[in-house]
Protein backbone atom coordinates (compact mmCIF):
# COMPACT_ATOMS: atom_id res chain seq x y z
CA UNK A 1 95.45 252.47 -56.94
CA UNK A 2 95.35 254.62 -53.68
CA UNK A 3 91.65 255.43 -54.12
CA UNK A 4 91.04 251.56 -54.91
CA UNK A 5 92.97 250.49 -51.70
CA UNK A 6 90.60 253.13 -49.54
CA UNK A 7 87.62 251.48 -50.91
CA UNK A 8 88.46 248.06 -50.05
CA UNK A 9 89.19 248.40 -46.61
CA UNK A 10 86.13 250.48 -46.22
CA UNK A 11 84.27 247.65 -47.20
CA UNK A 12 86.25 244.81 -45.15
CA UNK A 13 85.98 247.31 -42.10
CA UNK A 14 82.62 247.20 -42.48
CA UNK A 15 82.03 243.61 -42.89
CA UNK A 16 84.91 242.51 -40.16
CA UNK A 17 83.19 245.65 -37.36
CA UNK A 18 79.47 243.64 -38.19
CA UNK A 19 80.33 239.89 -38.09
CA UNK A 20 78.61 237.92 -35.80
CA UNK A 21 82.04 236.93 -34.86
CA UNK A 22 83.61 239.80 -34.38
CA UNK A 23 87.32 239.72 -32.81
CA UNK A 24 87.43 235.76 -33.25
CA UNK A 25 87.26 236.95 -37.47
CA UNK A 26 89.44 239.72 -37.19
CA UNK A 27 92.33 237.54 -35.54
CA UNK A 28 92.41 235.69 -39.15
CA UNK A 29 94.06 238.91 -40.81
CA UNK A 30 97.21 237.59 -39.74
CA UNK A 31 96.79 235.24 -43.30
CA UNK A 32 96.85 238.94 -45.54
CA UNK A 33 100.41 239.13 -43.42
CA UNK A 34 101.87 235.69 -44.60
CA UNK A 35 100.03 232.77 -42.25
CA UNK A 36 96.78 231.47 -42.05
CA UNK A 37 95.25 231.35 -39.07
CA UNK A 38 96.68 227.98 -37.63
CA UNK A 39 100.06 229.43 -39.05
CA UNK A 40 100.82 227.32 -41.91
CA UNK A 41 103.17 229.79 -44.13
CA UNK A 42 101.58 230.56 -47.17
CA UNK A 43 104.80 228.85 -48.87
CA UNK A 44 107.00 230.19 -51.78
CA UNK A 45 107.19 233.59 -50.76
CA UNK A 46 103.55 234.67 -51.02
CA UNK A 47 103.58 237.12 -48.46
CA UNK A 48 102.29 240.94 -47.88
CA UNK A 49 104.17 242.29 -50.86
CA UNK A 50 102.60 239.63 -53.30
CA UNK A 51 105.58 239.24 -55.68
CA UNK A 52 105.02 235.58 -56.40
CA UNK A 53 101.25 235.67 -56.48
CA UNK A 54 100.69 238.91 -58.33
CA UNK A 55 100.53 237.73 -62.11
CA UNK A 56 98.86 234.08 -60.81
CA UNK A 57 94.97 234.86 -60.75
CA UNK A 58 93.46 233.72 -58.01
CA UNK A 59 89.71 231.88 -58.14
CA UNK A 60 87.64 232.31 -55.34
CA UNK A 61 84.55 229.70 -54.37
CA UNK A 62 81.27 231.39 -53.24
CA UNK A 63 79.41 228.86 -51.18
CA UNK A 64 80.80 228.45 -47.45
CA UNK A 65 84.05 230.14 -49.15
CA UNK A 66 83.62 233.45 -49.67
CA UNK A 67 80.17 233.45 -47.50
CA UNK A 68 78.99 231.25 -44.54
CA UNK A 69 76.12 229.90 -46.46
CA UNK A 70 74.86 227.96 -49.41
CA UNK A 71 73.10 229.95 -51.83
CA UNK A 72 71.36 227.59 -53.83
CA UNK A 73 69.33 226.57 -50.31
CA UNK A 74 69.23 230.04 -49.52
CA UNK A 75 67.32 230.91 -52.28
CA UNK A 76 65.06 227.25 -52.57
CA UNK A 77 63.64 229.01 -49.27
CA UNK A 78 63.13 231.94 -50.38
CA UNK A 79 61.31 230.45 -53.20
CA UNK A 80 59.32 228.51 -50.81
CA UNK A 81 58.47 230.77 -48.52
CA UNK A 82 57.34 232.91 -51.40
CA UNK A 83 54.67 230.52 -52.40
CA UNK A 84 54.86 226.74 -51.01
CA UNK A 85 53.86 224.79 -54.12
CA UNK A 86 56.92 225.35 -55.82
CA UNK A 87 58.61 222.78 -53.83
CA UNK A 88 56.64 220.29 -56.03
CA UNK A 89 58.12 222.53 -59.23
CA UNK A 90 61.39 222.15 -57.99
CA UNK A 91 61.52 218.07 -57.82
CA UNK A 92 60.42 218.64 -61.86
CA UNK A 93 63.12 220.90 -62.41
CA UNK A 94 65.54 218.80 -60.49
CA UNK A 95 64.56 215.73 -62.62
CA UNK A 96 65.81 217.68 -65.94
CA UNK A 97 69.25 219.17 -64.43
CA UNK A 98 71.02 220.56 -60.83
CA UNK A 99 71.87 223.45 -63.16
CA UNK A 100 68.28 223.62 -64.92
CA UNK A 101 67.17 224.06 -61.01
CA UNK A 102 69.47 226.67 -59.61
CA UNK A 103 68.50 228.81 -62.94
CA UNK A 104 65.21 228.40 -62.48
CA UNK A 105 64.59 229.29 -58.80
CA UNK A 106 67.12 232.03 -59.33
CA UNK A 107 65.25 233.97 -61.85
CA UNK A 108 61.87 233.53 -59.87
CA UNK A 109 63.68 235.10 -56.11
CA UNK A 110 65.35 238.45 -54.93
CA UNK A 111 67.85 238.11 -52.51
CA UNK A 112 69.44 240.81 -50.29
CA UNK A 113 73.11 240.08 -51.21
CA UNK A 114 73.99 242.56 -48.78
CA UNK A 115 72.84 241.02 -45.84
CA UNK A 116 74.03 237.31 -46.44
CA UNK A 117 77.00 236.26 -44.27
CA UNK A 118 80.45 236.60 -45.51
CA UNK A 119 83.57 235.58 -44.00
CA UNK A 120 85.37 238.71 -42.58
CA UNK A 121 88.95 237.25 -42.80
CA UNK A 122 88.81 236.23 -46.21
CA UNK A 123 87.37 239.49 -47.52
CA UNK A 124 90.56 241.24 -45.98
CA UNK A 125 92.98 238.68 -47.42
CA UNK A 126 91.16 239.40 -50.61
CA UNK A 127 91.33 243.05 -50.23
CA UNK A 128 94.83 243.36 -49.55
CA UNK A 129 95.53 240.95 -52.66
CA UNK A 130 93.28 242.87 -55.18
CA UNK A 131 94.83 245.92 -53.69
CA UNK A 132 98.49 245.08 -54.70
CA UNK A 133 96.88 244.68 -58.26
CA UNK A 134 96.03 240.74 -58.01
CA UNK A 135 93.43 239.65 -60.41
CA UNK A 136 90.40 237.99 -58.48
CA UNK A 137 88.07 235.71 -59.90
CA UNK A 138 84.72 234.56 -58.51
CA UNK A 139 84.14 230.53 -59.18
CA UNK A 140 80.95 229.03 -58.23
CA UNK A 141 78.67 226.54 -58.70
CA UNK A 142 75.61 228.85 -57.41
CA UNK A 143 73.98 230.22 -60.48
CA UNK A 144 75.52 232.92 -62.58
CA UNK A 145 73.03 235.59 -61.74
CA UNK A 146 73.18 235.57 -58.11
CA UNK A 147 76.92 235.41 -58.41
CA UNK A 148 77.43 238.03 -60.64
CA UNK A 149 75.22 240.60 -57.64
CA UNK A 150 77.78 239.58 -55.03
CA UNK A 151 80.60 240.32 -57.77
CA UNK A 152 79.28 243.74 -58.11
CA UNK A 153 78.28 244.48 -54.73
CA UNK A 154 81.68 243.98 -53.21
CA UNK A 155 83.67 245.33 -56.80
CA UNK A 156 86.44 243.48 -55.89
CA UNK A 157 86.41 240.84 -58.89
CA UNK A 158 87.77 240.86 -62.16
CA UNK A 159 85.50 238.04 -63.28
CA UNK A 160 82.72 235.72 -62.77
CA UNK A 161 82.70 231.82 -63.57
CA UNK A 162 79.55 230.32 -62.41
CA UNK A 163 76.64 227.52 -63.29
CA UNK A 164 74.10 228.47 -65.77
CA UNK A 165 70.91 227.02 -67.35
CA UNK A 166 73.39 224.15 -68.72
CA UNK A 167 75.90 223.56 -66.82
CA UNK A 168 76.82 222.93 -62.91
CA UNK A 169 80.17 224.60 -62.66
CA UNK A 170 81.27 222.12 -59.56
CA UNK A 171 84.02 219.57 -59.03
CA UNK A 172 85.08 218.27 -62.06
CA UNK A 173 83.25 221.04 -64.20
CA UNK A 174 84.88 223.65 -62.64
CA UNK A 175 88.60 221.95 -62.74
CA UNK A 176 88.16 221.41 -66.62
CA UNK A 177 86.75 225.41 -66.77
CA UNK A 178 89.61 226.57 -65.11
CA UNK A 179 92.46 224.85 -66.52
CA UNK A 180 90.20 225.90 -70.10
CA UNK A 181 90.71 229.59 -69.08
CA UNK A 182 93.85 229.88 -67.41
CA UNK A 183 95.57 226.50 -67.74
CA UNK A 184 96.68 223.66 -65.77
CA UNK A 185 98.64 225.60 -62.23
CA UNK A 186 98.01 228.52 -64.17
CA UNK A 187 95.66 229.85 -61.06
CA UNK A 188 95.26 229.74 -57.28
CA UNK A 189 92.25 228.23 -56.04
CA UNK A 190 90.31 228.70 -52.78
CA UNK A 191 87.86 226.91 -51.65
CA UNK A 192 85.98 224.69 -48.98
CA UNK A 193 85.23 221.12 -49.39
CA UNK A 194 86.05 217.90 -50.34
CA UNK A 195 84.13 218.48 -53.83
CA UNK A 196 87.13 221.22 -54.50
CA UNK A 197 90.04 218.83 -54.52
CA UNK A 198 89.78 218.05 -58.34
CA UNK A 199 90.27 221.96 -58.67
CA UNK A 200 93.01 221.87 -55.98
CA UNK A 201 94.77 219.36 -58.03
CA UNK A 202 94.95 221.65 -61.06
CA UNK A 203 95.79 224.77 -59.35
CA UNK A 204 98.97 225.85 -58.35
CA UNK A 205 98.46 226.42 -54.71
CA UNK A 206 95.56 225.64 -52.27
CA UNK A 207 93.34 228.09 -50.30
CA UNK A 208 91.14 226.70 -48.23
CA UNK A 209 88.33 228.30 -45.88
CA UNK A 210 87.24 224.78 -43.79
CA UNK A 211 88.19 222.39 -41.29
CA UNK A 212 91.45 220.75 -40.76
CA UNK A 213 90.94 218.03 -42.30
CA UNK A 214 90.05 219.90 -45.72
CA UNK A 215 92.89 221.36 -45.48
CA UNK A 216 95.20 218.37 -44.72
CA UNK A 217 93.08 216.95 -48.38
CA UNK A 218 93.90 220.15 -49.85
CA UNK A 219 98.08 220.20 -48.70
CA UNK A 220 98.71 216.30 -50.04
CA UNK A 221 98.03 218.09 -53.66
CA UNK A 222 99.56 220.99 -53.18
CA UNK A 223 102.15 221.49 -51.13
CA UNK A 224 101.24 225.08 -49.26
CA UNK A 225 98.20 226.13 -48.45
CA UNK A 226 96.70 229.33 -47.03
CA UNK A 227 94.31 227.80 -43.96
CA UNK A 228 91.65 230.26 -42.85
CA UNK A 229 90.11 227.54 -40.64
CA UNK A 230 86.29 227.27 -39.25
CA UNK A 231 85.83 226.34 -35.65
CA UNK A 232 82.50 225.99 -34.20
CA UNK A 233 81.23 224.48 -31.15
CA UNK A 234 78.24 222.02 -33.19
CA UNK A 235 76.29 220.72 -30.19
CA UNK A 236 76.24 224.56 -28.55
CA UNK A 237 75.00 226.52 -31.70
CA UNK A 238 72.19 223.44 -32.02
CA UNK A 239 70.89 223.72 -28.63
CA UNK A 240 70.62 227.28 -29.10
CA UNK A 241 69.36 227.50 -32.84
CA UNK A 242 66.71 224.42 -30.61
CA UNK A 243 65.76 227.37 -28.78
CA UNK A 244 65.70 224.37 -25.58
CA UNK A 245 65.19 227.38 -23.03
CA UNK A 246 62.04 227.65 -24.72
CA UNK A 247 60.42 224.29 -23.73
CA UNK A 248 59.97 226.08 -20.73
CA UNK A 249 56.72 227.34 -22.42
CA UNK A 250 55.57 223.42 -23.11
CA UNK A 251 55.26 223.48 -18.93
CA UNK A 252 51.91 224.58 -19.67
CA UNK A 253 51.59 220.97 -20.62
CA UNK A 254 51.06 219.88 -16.99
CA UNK A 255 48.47 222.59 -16.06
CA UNK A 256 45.51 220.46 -16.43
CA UNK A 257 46.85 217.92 -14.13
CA UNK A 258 46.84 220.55 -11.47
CA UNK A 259 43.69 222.10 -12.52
CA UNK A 260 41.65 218.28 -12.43
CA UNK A 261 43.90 217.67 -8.71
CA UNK A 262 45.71 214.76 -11.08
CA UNK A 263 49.09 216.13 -9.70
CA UNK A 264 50.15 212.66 -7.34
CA UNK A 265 48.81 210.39 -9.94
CA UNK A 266 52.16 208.76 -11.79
CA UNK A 267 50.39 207.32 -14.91
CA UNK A 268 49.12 210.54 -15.81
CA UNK A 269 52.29 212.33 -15.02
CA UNK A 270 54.36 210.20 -17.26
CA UNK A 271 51.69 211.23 -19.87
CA UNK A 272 52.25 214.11 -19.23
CA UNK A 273 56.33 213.83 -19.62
CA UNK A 274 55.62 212.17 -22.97
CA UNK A 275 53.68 215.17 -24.23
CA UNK A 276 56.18 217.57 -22.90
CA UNK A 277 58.98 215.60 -24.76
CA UNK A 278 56.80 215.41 -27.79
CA UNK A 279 55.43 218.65 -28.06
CA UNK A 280 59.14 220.24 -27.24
CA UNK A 281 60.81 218.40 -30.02
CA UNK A 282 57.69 219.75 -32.15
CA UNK A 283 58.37 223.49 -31.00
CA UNK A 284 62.06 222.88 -31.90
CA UNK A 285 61.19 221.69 -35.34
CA UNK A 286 59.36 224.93 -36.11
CA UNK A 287 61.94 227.19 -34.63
CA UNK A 288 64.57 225.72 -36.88
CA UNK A 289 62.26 226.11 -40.35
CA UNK A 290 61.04 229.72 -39.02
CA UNK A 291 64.54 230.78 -38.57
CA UNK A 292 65.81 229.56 -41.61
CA UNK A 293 62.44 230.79 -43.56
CA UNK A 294 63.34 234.35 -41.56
CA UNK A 295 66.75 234.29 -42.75
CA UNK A 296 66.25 237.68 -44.53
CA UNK A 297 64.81 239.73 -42.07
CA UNK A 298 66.90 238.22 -38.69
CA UNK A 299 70.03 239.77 -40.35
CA UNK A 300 68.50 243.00 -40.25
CA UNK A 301 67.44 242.56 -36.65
CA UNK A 302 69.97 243.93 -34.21
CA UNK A 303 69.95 240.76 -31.81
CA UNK A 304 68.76 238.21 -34.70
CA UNK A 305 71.60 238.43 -36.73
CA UNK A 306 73.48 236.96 -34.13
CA UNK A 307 71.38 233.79 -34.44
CA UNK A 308 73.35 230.48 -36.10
CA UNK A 309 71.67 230.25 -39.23
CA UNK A 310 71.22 233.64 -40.06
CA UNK A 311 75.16 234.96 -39.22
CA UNK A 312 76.53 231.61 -40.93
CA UNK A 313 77.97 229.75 -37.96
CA UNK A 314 75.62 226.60 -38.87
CA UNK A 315 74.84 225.49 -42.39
CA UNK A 316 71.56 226.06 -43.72
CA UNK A 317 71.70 222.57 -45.09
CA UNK A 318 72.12 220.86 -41.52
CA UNK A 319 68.73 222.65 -40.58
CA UNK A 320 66.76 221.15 -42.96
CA UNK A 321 67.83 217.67 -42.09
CA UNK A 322 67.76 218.58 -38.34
CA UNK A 323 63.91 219.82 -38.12
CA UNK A 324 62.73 216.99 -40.20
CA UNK A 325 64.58 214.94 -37.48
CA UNK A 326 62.92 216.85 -34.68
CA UNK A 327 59.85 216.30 -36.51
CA UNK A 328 59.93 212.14 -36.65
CA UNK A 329 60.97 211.96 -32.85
CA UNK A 330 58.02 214.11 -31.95
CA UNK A 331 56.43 211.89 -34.14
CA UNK A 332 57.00 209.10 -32.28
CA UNK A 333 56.30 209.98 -28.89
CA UNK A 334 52.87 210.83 -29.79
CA UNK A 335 52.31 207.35 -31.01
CA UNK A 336 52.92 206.31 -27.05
CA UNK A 337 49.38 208.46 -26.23
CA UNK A 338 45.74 208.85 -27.09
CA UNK A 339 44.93 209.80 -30.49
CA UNK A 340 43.57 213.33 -29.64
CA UNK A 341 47.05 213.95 -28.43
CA UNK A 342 48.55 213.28 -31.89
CA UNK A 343 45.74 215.33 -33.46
CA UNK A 344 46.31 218.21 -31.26
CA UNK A 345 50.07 218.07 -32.09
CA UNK A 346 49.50 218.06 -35.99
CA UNK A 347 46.97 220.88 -35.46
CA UNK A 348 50.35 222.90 -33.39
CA UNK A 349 52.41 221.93 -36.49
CA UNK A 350 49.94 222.88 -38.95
CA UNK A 351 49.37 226.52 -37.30
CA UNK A 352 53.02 227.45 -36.43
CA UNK A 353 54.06 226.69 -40.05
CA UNK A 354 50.97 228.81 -41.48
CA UNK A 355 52.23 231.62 -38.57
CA UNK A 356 56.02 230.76 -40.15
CA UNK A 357 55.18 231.69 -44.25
CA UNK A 358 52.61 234.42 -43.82
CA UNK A 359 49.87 234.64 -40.79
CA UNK A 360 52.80 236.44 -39.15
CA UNK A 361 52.97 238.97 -41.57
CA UNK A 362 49.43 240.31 -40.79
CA UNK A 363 48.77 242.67 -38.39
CA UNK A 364 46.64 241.39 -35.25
CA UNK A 365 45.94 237.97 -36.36
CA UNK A 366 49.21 237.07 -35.32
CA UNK A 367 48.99 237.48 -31.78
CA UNK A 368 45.55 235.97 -32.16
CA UNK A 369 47.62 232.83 -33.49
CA UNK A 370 50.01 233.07 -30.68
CA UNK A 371 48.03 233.32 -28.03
CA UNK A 372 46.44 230.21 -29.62
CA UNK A 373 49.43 228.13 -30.11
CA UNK A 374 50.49 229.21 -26.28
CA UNK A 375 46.59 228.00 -25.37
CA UNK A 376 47.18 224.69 -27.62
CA UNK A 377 49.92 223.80 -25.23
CA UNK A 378 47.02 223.28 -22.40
CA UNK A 379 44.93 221.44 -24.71
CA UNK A 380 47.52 219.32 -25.58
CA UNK A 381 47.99 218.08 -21.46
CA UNK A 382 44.15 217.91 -21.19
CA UNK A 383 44.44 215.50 -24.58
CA UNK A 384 47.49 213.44 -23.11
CA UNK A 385 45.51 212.33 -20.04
CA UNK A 386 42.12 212.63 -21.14
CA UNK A 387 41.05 215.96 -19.33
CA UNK A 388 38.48 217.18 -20.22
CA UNK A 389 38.84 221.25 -19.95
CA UNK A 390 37.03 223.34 -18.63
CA UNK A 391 35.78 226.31 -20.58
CA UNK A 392 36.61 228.93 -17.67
CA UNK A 393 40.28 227.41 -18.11
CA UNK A 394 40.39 227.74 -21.82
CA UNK A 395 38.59 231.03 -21.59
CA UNK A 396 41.24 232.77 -18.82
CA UNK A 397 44.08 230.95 -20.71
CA UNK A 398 43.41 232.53 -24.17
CA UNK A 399 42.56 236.04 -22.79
CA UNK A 400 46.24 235.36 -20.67
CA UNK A 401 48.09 234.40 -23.28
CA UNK A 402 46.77 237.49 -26.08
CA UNK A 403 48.26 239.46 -23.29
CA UNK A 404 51.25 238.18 -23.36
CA UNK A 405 51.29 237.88 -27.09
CA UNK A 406 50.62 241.48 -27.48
CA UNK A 407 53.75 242.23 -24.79
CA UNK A 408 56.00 240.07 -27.23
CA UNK A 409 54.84 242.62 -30.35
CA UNK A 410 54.63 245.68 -27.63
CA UNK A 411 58.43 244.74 -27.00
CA UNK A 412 59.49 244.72 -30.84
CA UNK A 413 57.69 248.10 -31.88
CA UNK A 414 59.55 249.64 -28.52
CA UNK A 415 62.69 248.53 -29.23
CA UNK A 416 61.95 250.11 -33.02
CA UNK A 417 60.85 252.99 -32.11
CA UNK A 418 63.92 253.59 -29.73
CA UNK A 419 66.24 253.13 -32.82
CA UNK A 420 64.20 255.52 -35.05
CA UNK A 421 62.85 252.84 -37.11
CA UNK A 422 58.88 253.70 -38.67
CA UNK A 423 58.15 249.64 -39.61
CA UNK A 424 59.07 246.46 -38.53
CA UNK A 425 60.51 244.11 -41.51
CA UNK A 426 58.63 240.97 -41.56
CA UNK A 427 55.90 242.49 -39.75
CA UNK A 428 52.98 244.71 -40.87
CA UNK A 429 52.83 247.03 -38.03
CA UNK A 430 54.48 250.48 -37.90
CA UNK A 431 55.64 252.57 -35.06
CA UNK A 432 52.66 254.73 -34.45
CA UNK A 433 50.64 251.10 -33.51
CA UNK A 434 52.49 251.05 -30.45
CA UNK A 435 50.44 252.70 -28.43
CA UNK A 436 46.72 250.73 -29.66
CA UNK A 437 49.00 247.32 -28.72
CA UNK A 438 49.75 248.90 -25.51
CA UNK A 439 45.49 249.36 -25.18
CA UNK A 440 44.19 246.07 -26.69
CA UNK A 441 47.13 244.36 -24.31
CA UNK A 442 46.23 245.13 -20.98
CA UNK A 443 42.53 245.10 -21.76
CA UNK A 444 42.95 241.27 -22.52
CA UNK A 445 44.91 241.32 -19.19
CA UNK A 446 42.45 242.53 -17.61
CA UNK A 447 39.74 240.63 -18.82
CA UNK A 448 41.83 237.39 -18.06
CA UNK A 449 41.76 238.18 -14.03
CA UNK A 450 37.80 238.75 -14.34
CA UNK A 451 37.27 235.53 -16.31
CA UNK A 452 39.11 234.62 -12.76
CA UNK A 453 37.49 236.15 -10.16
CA UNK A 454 33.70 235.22 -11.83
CA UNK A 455 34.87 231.45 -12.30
CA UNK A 456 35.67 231.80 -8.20
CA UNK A 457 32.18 232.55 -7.57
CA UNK A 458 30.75 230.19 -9.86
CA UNK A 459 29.13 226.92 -8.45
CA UNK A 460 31.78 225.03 -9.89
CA UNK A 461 34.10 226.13 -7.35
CA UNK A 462 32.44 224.55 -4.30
CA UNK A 463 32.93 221.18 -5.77
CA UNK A 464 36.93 221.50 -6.33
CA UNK A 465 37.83 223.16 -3.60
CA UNK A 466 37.55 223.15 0.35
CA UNK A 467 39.19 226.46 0.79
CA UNK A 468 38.14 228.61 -1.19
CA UNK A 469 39.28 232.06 0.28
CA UNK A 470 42.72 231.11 -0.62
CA UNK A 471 41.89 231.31 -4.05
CA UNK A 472 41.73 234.87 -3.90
CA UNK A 473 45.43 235.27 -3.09
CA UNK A 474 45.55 233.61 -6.57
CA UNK A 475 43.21 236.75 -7.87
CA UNK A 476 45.61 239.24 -5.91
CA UNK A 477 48.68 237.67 -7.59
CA UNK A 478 47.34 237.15 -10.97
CA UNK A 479 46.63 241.07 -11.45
CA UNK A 480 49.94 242.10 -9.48
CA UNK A 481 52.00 239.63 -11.95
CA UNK A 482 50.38 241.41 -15.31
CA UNK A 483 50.76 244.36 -14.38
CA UNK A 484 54.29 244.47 -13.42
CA UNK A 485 54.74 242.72 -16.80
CA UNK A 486 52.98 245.46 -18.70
CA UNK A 487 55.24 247.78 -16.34
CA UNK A 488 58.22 246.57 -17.69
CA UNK A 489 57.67 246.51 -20.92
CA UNK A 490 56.45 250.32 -21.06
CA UNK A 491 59.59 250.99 -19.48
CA UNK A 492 61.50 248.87 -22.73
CA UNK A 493 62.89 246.12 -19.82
CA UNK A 494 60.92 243.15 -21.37
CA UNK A 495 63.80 241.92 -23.69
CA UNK A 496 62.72 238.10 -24.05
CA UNK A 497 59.49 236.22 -24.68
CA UNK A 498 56.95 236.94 -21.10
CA UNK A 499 56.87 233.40 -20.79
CA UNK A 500 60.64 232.32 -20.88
CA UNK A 501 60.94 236.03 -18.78
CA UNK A 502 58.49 234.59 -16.44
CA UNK A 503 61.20 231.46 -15.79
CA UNK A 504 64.13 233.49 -15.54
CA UNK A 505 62.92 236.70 -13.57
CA UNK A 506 63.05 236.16 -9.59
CA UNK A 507 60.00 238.04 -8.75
CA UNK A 508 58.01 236.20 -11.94
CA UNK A 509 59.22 232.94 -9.85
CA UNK A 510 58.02 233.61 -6.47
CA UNK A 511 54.46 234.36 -7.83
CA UNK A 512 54.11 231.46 -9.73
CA UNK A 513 55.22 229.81 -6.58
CA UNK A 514 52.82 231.57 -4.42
CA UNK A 515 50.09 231.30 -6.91
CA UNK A 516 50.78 227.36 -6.75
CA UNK A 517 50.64 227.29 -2.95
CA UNK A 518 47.21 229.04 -3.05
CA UNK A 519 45.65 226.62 -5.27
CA UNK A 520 47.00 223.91 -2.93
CA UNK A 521 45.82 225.46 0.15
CA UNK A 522 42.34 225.46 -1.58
CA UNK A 523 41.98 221.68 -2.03
């Protein structure tokens, strides 16, 4: 029993010391002490010792129970990200059975069970239960095979009740399983959601991991609960799982205005606006289905993990909904501006989800596709207003943006090779590339601020511009900006995307501002 009790709080060290919520989880022990954490007593004298609880199994839920996510989405993109078509198998398999589709998707995926996010507070609660020789049962509807991995990854369980080919173990199914195996208040039950009340109501105390108002469902049945409740701040975690700082990059939206001298005329700056709006609802939409197709590999990153989605703190289910939201206000924006625009758009969509399931995998051709999807952004503004680009513009801003794509993968392979890492997951380059990025990166830098100094010497130049010495300040700045970015991320101080570091770094800002200036001194 000693050796038993060492082994579970290695494990719910580990898990409380890497939650993405860290000290916020580990206040929540007080429940393996006698209160949950909004201090409702666990009632009729389950406390530390576990006299009354002891010889009462207790039945643990899986989904947003014993982890922050929901395993049967989990895996559907998993499954989809493994090959896209089978989201037209999975309506089929739908059509015959819920349970017919969780076996089937299970059997075709492998998930890292280690990495998924559990919750921290329950698994000590659990701990210290199974250690006073409490028998623990895991009760889920996810399929029987993915439940049975978490089962004997953590080795805490005594059992496993779960769906199968056949049968959805939820709700009702699960009440009538229980009572089957252990009879009616033969068991505690703990669990999450409205759908658990028919189980609450056959138990003999509640447990629930959830929201007040669960748990207020969950007391009018039983009369104690244990409350291990979930507080989030919704609106804060979606504007950040949004990535909104990163519409910053959609600014590049408004650079042909500036380039054709547009810049005082309103219609074409509420285009503008419109495609900015559009196109940043757009970028949003992708973030949230790369993120949750990334799921996997963010929760091995050091800094990813932390992100919403992948450490639990939003429901995988509410990003689905929320990008195809995204998607139909983006949607209709467009609608308000030339057709090009829209096609543009779809072309942005089209190539960011291809980047999302596998271009990014491939060494090279994705900062080729980022540097394009960074260059789409000025072809979108030219397409808003009619603008026809020039190919000096396109030219400098593809050449620019490889850069700056190549500092984004530069950055990632630095940071891995600092941690003694040899590959990137997700990625197909390995630590020794580091160095050929570094080359190929400020040779497209380079070749960016000739592409700028020939276009100033062109004949085109005499046409657009009355000044045209102060365009050369724009040359001087241009090479002092890229190379200082190239500085800094040799030196492993480039720790966020160069164009959202561009926004937020004070020297980045009085360049740009400079560099503005010195186009308007030209005309």
């Amino acid at each position: 029993m000693r050796k038993e009790a060492r082994a579970l709080d290695t494990t719910t060290a580990y898990y409380l010391a890497n939650s993405s919520r860290g000290a916020a989880l580990a206040g929540f022990g007080a429940a393996a002490n006698g209160l949950g954490s909004t201090g409702v007593p666990l009632g009729d004298g389950l406390a530390a010792s576990g006299s009354d609880g002891e010889n009462v199994p207790l039945c643990v839920d899986l989904d947003h129970t014993f982890t922050d996510t929901d395993l049967l989405i989990e895996s559907f993109l998993v499954l989809v990200k493994k090959n896209p078509l089978y989201i037209f198998m999975c309506f089929f398999w739908l059509l015959k059975s819920k349970a017919w589709l969780k076996t089937q998707i299970a059997n075709r995926v492998a998930m890292d069970i280690a990495v998924l996010p559990y919750n921290a507070a329950l698994l000590a609660y659990l701990s210290g239960q199974k250690a006073q020789g409490r028998s623990l049962f895991l009760c889920t509807a996810a399929n029987w095979s993915l439940a049975q991995k978490i089962a004997d990854h953590f080795g805490i369980f005594d059992g496993v009740m779960a769906s199968n080919d056949a049968h959805n173990l939820s709700g009702k199914n699960k009440a009538e399983a229980l009572v089957g195996r252990f009879g009616p208040h033969g068991f505690d039950y703990c669990g999450d959601a409205m759908t658990d009340l028919p189980v609450w109501v056959q138990s003999r105390r509640a447990i629930v991991v959830g929201t007040k108002r669960t748990a207020a469902a969950a007391a009018k049945v039983n009369g104690s609960i244990v409350f291990f409740e979930k507080k989030s701040a919704l609106l804060r975690l979606i504007t950040k799982e949004m990535r909104v700082y990163q519409w910053v990059k959609n600014l590049l939206i408004f650079v042909p205005l500036l380039a054709s001298h547009r810049f005082t005329d309103v219609p074409s700056i509420v285009h503008a606006a419109v495609a900015f709006a559009s196109f940043s609802l757009c970028a949003s939409s992708v973030y949230l289905l790369n993120d949750l197709l990334d799921l996997d590999a963010d929760r091995r990153h050091a800094r990813k993990r932390n992100r919403p989605f992948a450490s639990g703190q939003l429901p995988v289910s509410l990003g689905l909904g929320l990008s195809f939201v995204l998607m139909i206000g983006s949607a209709a924006l467009a609608v308000l501006l030339p057709a090009k625009f829209a096609l543009v758009l779809a072309s942005y969509f089209v190539a960011t989800l291809a980047y999302s399931f596998f271009l990014k995998r491939h060494i090279l051709i994705d900062v080729f596709t980022l540097a394009g999807l960074y260059t789409a952004r000025i072809v979108a503004g030219g397409a808003a207003d009619d603008i026809v680009l020039s190919y000096w513009l396109v030219l400098f801003s593809g050449l620019l943006f490889l850069s700056l794509a190549m500092v984004k993968r530069y950055t990632e392979l630095d940071a891995l090779v600092r941690s003694g890492k040899q590959a990137a997951a997700g990625r197909g380059y390995l630590a020794q590339d580091i160095m050929i990025l570094c080359a190929f990166g400020t040779s497209s830098a380079y070749a960016a601020v000739l592409v700028l100094a020939l276009y100033m010497n062109s004949p085109e130049i005499s046409t657009l511009y009355s000044h045209k010495p102060a365009l050369w300040m724009l040359f001087g700045l241009l090479l002092y900006w890229i190379s200082r970015v190239w500085m800094l991320a040799f030196r492993g101080q480039m720790n966020d995307d160069p164009i959202v570091f561009a926004i937020k770094d004070r020297t980045s800002l009085i360049v740009i501002s400079l560099c503005v200036l010195s186009v308007m001194l030209a005309i």
